[in-house]
Protein backbone atom coordinates (compact mmCIF):
# COMPACT_ATOMS: atom_id res chain seq x y z
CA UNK A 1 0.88 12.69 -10.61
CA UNK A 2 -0.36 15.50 -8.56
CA UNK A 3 1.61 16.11 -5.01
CA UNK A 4 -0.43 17.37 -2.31
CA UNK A 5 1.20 18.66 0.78
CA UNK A 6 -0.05 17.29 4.13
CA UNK A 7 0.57 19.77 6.14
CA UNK A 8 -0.90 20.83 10.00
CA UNK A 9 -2.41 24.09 10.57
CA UNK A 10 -3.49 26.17 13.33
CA UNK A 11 -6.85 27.93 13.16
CA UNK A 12 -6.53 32.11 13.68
CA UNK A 13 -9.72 31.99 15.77
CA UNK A 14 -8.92 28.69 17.83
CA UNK A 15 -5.45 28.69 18.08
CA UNK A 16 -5.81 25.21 19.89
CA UNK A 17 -7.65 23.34 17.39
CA UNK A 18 -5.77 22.29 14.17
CA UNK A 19 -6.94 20.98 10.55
CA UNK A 20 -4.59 18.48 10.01
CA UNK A 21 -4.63 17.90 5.95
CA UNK A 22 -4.05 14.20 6.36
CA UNK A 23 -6.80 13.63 8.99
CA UNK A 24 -8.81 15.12 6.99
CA UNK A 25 -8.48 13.29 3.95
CA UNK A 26 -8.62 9.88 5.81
CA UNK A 27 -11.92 10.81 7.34
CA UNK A 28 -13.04 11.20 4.26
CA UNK A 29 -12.14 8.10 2.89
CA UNK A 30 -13.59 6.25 5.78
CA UNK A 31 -17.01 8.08 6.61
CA UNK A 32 -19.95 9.22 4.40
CA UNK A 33 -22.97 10.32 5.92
CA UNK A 34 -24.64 10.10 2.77
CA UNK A 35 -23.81 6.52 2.14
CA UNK A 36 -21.48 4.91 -0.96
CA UNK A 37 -21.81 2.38 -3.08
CA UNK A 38 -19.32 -0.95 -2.78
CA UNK A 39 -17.31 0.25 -5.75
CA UNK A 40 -16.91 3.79 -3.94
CA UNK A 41 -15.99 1.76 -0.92
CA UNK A 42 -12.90 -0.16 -2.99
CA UNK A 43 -11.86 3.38 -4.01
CA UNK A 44 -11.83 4.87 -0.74
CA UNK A 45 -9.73 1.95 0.98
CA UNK A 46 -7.19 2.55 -1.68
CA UNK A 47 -7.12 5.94 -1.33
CA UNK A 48 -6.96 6.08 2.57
CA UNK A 49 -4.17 3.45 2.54
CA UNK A 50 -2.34 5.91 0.19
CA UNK A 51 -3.14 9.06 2.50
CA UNK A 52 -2.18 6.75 5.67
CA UNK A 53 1.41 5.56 3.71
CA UNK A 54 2.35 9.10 2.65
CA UNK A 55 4.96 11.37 3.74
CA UNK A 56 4.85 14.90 3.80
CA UNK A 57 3.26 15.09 0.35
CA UNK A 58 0.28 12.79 -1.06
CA UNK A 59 0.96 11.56 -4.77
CA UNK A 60 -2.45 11.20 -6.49
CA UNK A 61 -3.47 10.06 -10.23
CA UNK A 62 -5.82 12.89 -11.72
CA UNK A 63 -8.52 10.77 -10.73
CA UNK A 64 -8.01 10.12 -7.56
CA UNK A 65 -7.53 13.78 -6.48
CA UNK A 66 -11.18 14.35 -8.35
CA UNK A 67 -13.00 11.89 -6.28
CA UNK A 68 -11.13 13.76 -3.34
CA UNK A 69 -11.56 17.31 -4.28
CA UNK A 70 -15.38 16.45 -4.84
CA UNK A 71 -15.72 15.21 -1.26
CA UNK A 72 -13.95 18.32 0.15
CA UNK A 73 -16.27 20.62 -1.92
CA UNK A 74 -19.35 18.94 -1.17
CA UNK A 75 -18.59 17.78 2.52
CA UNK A 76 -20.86 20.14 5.46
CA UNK A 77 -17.70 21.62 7.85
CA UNK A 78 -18.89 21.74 11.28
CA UNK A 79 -16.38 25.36 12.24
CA UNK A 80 -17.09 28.35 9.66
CA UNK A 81 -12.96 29.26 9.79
CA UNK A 82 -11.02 30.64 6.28
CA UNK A 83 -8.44 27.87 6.77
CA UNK A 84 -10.79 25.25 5.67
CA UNK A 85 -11.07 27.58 2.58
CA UNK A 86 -7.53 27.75 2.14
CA UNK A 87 -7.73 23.57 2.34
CA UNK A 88 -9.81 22.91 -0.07
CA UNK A 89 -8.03 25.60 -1.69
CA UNK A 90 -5.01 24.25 -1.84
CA UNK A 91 -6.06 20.94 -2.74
CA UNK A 92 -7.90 22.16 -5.39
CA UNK A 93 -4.77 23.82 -7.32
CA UNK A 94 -3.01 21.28 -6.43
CA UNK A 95 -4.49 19.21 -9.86
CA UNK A 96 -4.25 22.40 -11.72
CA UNK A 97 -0.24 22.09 -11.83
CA UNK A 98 0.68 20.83 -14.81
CA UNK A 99 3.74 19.00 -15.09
């Protein structure tokens, strides 16, 4: 399992606006501007009923955190801020712990 941490941060250059890790995972299970397929779509309810049941860390299967990381890497960010870096980031070496 890999354990992602869901955690809220505060943006240097907006200190009012926040990336909240488990916002943004949800609204990436539940909106694609490109369009999915029905199969994507069972995957995504799964996975945003897993982001909405977490605590304070997400437990993903290997897979699960690639269909995830691949939305976070490909996704168009509408603020140009190095916490959404440090996000994806995150996220990404997240599946690089081995345990």
């Amino acid at each position: 399992m890999i354990s992602v941490a869901l955690r809220i941060i505060s943006l240097s250059q907006y200190p009012n606006i926040n990336i909240d890790y488990r916002a943004e995972l949800l609204r990436l299970c539940q909106v694609s501007h490109e369009g999915v397929t029905a199969d994507e779509i069972a995957v995504y309810l799964l996975l945003a009923q897993r982001i909405e049941q977490a605590g304070d860390f997400l437990e993903l299967e290997p897979h699960e955190h690639a269909v995830l990381l691949h939305r976070l890497q490909t996704q168009r960010w509408n603020l140009i801020v190095p916490e959404i870096l440090a996000f994806v980031r995150e996220f990404a070496e997240a599946g690089q712990v081995t345990e």
